[in-house]
PDB file of N, CA and C in Angstrom:
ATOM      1  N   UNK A   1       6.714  -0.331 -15.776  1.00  0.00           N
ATOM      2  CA  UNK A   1       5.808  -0.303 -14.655  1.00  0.00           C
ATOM      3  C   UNK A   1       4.475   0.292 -15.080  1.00  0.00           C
ATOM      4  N   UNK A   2       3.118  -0.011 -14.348  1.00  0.00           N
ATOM      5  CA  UNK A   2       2.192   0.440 -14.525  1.00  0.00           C
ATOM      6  C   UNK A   2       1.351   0.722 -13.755  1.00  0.00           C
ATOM      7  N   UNK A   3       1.084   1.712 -13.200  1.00  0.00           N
ATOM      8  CA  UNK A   3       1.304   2.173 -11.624  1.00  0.00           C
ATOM      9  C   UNK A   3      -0.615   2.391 -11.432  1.00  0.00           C
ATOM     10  N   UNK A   4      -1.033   1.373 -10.538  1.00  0.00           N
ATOM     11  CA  UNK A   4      -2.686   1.778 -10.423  1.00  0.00           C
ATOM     12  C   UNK A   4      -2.762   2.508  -9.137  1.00  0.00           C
ATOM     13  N   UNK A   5      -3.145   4.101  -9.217  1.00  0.00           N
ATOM     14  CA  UNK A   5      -3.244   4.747  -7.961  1.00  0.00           C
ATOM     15  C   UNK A   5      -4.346   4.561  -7.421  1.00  0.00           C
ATOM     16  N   UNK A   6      -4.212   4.477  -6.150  1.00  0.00           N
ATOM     17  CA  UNK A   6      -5.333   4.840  -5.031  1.00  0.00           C
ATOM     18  C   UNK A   6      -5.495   5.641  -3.895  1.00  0.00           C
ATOM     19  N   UNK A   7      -6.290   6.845  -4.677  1.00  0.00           N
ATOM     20  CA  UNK A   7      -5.665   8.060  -3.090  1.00  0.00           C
ATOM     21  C   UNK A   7      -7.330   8.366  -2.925  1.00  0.00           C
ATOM     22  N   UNK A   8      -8.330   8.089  -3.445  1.00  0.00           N
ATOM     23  CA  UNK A   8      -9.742   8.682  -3.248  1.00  0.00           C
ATOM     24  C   UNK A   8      -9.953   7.345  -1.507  1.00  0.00           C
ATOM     25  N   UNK A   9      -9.283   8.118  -0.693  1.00  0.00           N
ATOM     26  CA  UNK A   9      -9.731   8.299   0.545  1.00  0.00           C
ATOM     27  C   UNK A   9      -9.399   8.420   1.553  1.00  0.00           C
ATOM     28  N   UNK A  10     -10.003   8.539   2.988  1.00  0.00           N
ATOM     29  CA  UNK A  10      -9.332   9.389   4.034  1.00  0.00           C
ATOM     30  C   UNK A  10      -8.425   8.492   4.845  1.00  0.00           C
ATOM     31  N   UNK A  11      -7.625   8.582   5.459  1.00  0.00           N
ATOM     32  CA  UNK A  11      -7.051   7.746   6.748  1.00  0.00           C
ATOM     33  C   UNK A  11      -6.346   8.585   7.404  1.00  0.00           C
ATOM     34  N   UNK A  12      -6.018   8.073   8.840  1.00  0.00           N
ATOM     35  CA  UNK A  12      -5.382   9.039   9.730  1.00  0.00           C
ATOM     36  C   UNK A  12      -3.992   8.957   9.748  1.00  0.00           C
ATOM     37  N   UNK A  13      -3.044   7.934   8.673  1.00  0.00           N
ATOM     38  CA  UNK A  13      -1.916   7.812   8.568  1.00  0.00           C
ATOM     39  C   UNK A  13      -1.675   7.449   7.248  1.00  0.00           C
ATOM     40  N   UNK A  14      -2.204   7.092   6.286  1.00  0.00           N
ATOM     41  CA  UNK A  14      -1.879   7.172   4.753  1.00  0.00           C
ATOM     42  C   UNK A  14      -2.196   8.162   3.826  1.00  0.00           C
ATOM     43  N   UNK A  15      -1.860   8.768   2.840  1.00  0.00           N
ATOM     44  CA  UNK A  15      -1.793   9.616   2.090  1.00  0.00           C
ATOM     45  C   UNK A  15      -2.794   9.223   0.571  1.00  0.00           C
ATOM     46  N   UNK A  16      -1.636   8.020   0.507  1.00  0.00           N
ATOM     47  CA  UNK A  16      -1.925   7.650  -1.088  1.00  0.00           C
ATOM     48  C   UNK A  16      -1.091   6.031  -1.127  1.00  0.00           C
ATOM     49  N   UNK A  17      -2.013   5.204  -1.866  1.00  0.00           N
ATOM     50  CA  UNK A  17      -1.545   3.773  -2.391  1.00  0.00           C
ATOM     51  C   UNK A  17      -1.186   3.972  -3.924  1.00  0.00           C
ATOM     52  N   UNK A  18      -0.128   3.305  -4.515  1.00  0.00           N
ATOM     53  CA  UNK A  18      -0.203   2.652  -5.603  1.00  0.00           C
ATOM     54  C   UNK A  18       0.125   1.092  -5.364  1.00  0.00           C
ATOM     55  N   UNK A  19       0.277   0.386  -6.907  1.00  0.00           N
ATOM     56  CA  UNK A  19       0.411  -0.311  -7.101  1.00  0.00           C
ATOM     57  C   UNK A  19       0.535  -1.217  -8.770  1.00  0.00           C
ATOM     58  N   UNK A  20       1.848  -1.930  -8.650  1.00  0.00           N
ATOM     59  CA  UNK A  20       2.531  -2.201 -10.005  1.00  0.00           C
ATOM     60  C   UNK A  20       2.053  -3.702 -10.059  1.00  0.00           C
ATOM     61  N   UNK A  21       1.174  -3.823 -10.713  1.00  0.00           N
ATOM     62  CA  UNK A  21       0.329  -5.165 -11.037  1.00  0.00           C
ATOM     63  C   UNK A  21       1.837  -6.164 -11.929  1.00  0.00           C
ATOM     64  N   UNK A  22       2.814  -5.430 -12.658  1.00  0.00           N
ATOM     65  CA  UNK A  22       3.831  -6.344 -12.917  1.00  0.00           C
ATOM     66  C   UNK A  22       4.685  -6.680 -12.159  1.00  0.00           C
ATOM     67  N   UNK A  23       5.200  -5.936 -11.038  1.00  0.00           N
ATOM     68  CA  UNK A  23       5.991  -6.219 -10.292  1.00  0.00           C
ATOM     69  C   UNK A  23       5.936  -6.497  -8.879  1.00  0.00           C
ATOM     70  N   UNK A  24       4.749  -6.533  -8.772  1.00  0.00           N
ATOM     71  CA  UNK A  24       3.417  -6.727  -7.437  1.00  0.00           C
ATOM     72  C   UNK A  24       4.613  -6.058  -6.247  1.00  0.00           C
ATOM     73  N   UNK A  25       4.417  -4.899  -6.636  1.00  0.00           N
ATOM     74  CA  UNK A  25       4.711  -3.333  -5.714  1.00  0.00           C
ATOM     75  C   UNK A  25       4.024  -2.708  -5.487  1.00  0.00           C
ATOM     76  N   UNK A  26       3.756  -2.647  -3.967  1.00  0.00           N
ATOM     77  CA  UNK A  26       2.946  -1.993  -3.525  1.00  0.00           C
ATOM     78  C   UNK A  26       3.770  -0.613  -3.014  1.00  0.00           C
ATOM     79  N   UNK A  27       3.440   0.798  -3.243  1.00  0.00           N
ATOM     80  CA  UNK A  27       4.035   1.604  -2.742  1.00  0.00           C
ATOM     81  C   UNK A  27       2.750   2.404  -1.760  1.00  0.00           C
ATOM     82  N   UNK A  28       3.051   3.082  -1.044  1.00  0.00           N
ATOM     83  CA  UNK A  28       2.584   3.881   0.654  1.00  0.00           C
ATOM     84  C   UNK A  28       3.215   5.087   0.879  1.00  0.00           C
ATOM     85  N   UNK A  29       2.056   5.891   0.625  1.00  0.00           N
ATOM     86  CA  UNK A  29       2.489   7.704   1.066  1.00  0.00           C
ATOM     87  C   UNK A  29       2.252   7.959   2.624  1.00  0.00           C
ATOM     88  N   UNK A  30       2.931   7.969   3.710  1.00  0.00           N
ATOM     89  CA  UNK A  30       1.978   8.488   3.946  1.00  0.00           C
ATOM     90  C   UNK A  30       1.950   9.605   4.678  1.00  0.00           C
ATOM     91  N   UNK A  31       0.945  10.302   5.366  1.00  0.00           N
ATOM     92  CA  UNK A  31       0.981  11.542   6.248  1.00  0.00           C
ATOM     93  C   UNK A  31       2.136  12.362   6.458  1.00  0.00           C
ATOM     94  N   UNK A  32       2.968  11.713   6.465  1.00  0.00           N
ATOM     95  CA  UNK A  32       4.140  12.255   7.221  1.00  0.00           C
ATOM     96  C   UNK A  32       5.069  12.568   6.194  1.00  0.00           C
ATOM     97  N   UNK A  33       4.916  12.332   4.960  1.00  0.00           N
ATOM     98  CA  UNK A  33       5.418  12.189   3.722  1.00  0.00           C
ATOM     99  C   UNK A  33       6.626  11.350   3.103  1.00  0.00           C
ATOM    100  N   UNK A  34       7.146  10.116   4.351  1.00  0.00           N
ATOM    101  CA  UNK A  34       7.648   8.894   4.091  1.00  0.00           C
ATOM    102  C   UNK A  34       6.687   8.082   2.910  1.00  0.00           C
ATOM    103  N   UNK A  35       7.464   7.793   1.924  1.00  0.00           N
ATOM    104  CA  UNK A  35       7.159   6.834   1.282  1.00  0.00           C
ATOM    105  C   UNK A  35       7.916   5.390   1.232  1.00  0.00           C
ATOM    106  N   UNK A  36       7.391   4.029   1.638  1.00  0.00           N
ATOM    107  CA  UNK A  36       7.622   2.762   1.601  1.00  0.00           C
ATOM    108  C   UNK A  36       7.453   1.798   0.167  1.00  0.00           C
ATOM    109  N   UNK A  37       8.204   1.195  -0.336  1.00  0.00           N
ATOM    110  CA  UNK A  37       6.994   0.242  -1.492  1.00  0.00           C
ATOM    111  C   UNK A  37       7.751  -1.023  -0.473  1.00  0.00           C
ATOM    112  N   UNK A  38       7.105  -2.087  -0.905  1.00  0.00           N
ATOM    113  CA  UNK A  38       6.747  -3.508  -0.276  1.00  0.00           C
ATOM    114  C   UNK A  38       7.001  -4.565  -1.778  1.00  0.00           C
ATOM    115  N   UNK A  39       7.347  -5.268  -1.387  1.00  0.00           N
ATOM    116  CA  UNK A  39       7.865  -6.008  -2.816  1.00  0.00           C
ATOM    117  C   UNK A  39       7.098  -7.294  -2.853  1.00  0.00           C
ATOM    118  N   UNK A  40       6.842  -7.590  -3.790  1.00  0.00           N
ATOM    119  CA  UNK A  40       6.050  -9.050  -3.652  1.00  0.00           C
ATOM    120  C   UNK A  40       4.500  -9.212  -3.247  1.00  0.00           C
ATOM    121  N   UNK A  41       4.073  -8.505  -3.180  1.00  0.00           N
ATOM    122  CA  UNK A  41       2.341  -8.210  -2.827  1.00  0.00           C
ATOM    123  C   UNK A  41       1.687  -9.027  -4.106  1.00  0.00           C
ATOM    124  N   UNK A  42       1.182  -9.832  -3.641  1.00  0.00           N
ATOM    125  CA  UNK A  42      -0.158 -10.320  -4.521  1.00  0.00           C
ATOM    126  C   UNK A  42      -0.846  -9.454  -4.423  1.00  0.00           C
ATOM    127  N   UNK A  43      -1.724  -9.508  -5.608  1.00  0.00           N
ATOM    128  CA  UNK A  43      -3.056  -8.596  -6.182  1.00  0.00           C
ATOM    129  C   UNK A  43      -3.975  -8.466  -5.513  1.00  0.00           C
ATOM    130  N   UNK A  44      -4.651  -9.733  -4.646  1.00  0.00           N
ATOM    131  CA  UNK A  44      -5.914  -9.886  -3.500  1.00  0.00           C
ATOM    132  C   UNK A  44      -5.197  -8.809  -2.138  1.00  0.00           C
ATOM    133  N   UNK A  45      -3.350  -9.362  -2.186  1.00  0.00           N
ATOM    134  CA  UNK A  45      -3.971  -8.092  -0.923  1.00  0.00           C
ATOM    135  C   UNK A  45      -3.683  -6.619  -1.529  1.00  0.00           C
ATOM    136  N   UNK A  46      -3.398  -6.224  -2.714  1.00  0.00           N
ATOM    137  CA  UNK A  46      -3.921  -4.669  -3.374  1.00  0.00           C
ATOM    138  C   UNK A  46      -5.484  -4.598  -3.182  1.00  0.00           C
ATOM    139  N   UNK A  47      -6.017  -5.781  -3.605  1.00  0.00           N
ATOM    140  CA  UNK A  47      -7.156  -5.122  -3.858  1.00  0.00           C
ATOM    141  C   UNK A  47      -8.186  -4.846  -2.380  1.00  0.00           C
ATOM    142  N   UNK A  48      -7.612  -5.961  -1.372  1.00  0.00           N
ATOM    143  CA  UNK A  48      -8.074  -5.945  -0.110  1.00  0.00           C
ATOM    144  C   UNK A  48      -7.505  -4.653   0.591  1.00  0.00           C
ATOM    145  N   UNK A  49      -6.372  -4.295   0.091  1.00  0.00           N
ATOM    146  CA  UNK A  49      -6.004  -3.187   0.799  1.00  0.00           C
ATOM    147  C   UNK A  49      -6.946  -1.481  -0.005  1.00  0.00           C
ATOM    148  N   UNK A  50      -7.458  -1.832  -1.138  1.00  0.00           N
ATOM    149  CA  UNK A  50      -8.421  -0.594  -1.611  1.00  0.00           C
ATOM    150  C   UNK A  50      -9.741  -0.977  -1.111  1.00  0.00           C
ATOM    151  N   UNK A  51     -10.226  -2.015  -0.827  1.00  0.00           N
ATOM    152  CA  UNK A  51     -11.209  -2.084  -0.226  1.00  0.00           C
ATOM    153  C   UNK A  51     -11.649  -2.246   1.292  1.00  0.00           C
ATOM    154  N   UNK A  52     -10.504  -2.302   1.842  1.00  0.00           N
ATOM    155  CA  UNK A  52     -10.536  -1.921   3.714  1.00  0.00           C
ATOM    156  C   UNK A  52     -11.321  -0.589   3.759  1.00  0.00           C
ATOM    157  N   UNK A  53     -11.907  -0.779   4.878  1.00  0.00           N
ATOM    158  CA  UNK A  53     -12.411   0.138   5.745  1.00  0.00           C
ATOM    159  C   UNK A  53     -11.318   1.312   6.427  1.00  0.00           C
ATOM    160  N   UNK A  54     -10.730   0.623   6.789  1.00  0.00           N
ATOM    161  CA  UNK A  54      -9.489   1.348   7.847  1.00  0.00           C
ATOM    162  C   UNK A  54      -7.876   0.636   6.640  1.00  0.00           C
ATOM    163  N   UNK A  55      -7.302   1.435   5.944  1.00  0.00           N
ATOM    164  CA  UNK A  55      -5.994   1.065   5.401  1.00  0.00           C
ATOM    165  C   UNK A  55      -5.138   0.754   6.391  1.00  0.00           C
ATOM    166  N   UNK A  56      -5.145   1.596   7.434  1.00  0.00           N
ATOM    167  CA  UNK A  56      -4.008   1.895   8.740  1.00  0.00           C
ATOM    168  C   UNK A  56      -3.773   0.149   8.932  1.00  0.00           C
ATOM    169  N   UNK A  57      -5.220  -0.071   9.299  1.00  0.00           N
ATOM    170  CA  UNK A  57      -5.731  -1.616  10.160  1.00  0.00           C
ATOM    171  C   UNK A  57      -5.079  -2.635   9.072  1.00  0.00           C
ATOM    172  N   UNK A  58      -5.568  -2.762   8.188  1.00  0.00           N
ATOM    173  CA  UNK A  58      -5.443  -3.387   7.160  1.00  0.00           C
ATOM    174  C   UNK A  58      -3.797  -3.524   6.433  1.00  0.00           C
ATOM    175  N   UNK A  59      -3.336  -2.715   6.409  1.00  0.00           N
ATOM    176  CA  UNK A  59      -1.654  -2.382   6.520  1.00  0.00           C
ATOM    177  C   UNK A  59      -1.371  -3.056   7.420  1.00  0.00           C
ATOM    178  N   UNK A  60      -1.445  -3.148   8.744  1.00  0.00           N
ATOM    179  CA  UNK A  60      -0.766  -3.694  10.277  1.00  0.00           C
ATOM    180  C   UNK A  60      -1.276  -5.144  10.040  1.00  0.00           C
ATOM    181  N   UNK A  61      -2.355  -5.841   9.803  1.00  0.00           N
ATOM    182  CA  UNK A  61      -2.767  -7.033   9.749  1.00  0.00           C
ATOM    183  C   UNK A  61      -2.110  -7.885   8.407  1.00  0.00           C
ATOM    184  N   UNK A  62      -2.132  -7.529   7.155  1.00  0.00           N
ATOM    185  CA  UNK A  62      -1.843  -7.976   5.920  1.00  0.00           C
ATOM    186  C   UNK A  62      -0.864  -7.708   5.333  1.00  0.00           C
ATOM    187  N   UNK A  63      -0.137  -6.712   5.388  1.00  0.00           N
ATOM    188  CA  UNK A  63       0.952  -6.175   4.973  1.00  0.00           C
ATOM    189  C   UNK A  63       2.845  -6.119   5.656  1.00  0.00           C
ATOM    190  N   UNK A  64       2.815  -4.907   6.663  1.00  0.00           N
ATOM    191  CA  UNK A  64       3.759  -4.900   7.665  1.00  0.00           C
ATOM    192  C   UNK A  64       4.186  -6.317   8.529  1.00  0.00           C
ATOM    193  N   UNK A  65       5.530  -6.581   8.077  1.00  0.00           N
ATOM    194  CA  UNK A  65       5.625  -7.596   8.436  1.00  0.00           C
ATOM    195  C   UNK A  65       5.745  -8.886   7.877  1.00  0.00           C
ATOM    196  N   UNK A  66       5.050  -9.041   6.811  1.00  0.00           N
ATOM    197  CA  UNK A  66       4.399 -10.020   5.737  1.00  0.00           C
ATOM    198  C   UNK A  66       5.539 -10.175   4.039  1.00  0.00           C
ATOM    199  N   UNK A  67       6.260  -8.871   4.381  1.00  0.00           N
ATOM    200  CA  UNK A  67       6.747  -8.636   2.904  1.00  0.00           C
ATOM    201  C   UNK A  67       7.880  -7.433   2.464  1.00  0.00           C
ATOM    202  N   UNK A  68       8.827  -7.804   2.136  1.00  0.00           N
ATOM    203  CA  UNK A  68      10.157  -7.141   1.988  1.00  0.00           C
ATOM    204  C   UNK A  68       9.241  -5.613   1.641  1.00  0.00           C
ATOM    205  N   UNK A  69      10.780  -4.581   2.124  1.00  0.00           N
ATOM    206  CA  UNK A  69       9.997  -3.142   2.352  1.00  0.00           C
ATOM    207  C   UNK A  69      11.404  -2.660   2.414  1.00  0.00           C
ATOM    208  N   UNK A  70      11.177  -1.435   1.706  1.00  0.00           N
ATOM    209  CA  UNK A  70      12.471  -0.197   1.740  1.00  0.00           C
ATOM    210  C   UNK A  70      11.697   0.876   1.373  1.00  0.00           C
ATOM    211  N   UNK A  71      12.254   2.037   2.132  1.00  0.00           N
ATOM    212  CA  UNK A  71      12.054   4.000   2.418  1.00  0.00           C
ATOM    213  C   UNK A  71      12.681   3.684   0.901  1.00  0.00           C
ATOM    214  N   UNK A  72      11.738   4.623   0.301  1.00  0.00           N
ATOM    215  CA  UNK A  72      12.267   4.973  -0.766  1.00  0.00           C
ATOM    216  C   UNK A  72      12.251   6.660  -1.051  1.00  0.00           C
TER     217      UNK A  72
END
């Protein structure tokens, strides 16, 4: 695995993103200190998801819902 973090910024319910460009895993810290990864994520929505405005928003629209997920 090769894990690209993304925590340089604020939201009112995420913590911290990574993401495994080989295994297009997306993993989700967040606030509450549940962590999720999401399996199968293409790269556009990693990279759409570091470049949202709002992650929260952007999570609920592109993500949740969209793509196998287990509490890890």
């Amino acid at each position: 695995m090769a894990w690209e973090i993304h925590s340089d910024f604020s939201s009112s319910n995420i913590a911290s993103l990574r993401y495994d460009d080989v295994t297009s895993t997306l993993e989700v810290t967040f606030l509450s200190g549940a962590v999720y990864q999401y399996y199968d994520v293409p790269s556009n929505i990693w990279d759409g998801l570091k470049n949202a405005g709002s992650k929260g928003t952007f999570m609920h629209q592109s993500v949740k819902g969209y793509y196998r997920y287990s509490r890890v």
